[in-house]
C-alpha atoms as a PDB file:
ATOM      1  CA  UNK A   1      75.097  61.247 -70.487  1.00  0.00           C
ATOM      2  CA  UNK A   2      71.906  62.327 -70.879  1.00  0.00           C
ATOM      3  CA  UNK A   3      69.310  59.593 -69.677  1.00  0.00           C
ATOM      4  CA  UNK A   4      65.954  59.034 -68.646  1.00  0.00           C
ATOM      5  CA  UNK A   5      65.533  57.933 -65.713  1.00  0.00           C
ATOM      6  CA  UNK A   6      63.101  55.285 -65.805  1.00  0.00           C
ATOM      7  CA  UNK A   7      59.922  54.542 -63.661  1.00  0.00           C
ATOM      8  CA  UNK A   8      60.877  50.872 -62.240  1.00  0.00           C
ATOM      9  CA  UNK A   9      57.857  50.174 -61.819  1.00  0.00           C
ATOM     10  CA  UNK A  10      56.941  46.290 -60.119  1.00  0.00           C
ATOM     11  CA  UNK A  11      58.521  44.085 -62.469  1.00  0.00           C
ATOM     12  CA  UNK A  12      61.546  45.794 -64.908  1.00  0.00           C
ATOM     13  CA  UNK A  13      63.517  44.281 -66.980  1.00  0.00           C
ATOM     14  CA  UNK A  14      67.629  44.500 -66.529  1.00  0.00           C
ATOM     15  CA  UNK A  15      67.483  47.271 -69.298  1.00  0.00           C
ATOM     16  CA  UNK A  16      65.256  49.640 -66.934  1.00  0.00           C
ATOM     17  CA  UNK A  17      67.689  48.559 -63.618  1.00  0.00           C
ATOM     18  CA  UNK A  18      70.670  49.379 -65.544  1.00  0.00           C
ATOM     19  CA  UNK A  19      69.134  52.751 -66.667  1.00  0.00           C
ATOM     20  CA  UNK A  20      67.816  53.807 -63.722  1.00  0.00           C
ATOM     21  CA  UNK A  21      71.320  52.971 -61.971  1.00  0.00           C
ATOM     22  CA  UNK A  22      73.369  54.504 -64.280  1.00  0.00           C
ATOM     23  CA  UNK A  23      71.276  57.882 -64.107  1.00  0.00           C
ATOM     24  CA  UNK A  24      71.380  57.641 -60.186  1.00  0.00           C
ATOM     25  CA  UNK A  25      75.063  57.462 -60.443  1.00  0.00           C
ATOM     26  CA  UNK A  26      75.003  60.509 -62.858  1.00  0.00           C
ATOM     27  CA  UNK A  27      73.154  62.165 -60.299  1.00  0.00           C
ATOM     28  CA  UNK A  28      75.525  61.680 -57.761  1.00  0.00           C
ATOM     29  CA  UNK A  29      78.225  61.987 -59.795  1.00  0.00           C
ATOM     30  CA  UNK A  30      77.396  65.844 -60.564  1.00  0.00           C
ATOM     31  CA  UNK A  31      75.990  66.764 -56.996  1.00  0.00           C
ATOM     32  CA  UNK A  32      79.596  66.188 -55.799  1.00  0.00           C
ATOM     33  CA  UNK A  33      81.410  67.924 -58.124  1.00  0.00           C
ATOM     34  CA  UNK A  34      79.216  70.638 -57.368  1.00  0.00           C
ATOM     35  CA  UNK A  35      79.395  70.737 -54.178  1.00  0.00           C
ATOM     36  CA  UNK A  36      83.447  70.651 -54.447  1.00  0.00           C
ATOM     37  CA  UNK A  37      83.390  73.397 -57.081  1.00  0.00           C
ATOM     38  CA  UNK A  38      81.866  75.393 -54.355  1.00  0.00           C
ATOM     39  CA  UNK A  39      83.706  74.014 -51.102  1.00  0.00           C
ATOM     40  CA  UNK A  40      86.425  76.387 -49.919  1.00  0.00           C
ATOM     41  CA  UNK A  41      89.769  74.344 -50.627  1.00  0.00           C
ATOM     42  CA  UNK A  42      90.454  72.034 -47.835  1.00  0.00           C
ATOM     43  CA  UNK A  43      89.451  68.417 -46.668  1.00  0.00           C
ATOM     44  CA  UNK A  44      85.735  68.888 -47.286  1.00  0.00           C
ATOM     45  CA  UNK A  45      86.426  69.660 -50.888  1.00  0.00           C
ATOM     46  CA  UNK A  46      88.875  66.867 -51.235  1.00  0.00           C
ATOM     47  CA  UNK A  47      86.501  64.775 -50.192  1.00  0.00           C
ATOM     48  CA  UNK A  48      83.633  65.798 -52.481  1.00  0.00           C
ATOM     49  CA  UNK A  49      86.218  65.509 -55.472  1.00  0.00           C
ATOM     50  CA  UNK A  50      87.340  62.078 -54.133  1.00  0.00           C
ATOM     51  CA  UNK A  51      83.560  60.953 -54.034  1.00  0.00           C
ATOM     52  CA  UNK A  52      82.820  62.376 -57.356  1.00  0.00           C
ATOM     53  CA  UNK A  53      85.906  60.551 -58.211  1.00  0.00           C
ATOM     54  CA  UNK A  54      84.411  57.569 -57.043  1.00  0.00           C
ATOM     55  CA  UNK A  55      80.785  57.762 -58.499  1.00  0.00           C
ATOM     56  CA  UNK A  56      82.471  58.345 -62.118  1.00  0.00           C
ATOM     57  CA  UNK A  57      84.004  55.069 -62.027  1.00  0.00           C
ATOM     58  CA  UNK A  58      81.128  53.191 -60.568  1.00  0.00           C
ATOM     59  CA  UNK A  59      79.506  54.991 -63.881  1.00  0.00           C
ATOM     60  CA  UNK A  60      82.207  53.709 -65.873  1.00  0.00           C
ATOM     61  CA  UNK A  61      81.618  50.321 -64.735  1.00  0.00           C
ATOM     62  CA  UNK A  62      77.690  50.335 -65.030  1.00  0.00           C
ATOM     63  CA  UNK A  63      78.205  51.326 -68.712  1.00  0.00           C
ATOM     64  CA  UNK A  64      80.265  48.288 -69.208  1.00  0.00           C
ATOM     65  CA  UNK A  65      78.213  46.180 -67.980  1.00  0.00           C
ATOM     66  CA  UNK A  66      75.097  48.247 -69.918  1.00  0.00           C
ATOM     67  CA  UNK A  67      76.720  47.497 -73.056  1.00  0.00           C
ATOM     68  CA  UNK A  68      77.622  43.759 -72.124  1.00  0.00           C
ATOM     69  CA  UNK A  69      73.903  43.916 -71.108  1.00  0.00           C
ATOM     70  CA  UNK A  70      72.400  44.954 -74.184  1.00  0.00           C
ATOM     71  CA  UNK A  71      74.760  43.504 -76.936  1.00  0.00           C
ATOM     72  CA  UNK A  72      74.407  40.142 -75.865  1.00  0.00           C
ATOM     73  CA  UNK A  73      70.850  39.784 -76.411  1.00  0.00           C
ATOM     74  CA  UNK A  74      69.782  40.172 -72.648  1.00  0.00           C
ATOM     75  CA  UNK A  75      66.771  43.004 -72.474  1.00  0.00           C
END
């Protein structure tokens, strides 16, 4: 879970969009749990769990595809 977020720059390669996703989702991913560890219980806090929630599997996904990306010969 620790990545580097690359600079994109004006032409990268899948490798560098995958990485830079994947850290953005990361990103996300933590700023809602945070903000739902520190939501009084109620409907604001279920809702930053459900979108942290969310942003793990789009992680999830990203990674599969990553790995798809990168064992197959594509970067």
């Amino acid at each position: 879970d620790c990545l580097h977020v690359p600079e994109l720059g004006d032409n990268p390669d899948d490798q560098e969009v995958m990485l830079y996703a994947l850290g953005r989702e990361q990103a996300a991913m933590e700023q809602y749990r945070s903000l739902a560890n520190t939501t009084p219980e109620g409907d604001i806090r279920d809702l930053f769990e459900f979108l942290a929630n969310e942003e793990t599997k789009h992680k999830a996904e990203l990674e599969k595809l990553y790995y798809e990306l990168v064992h197959s010969g594509g970067v």
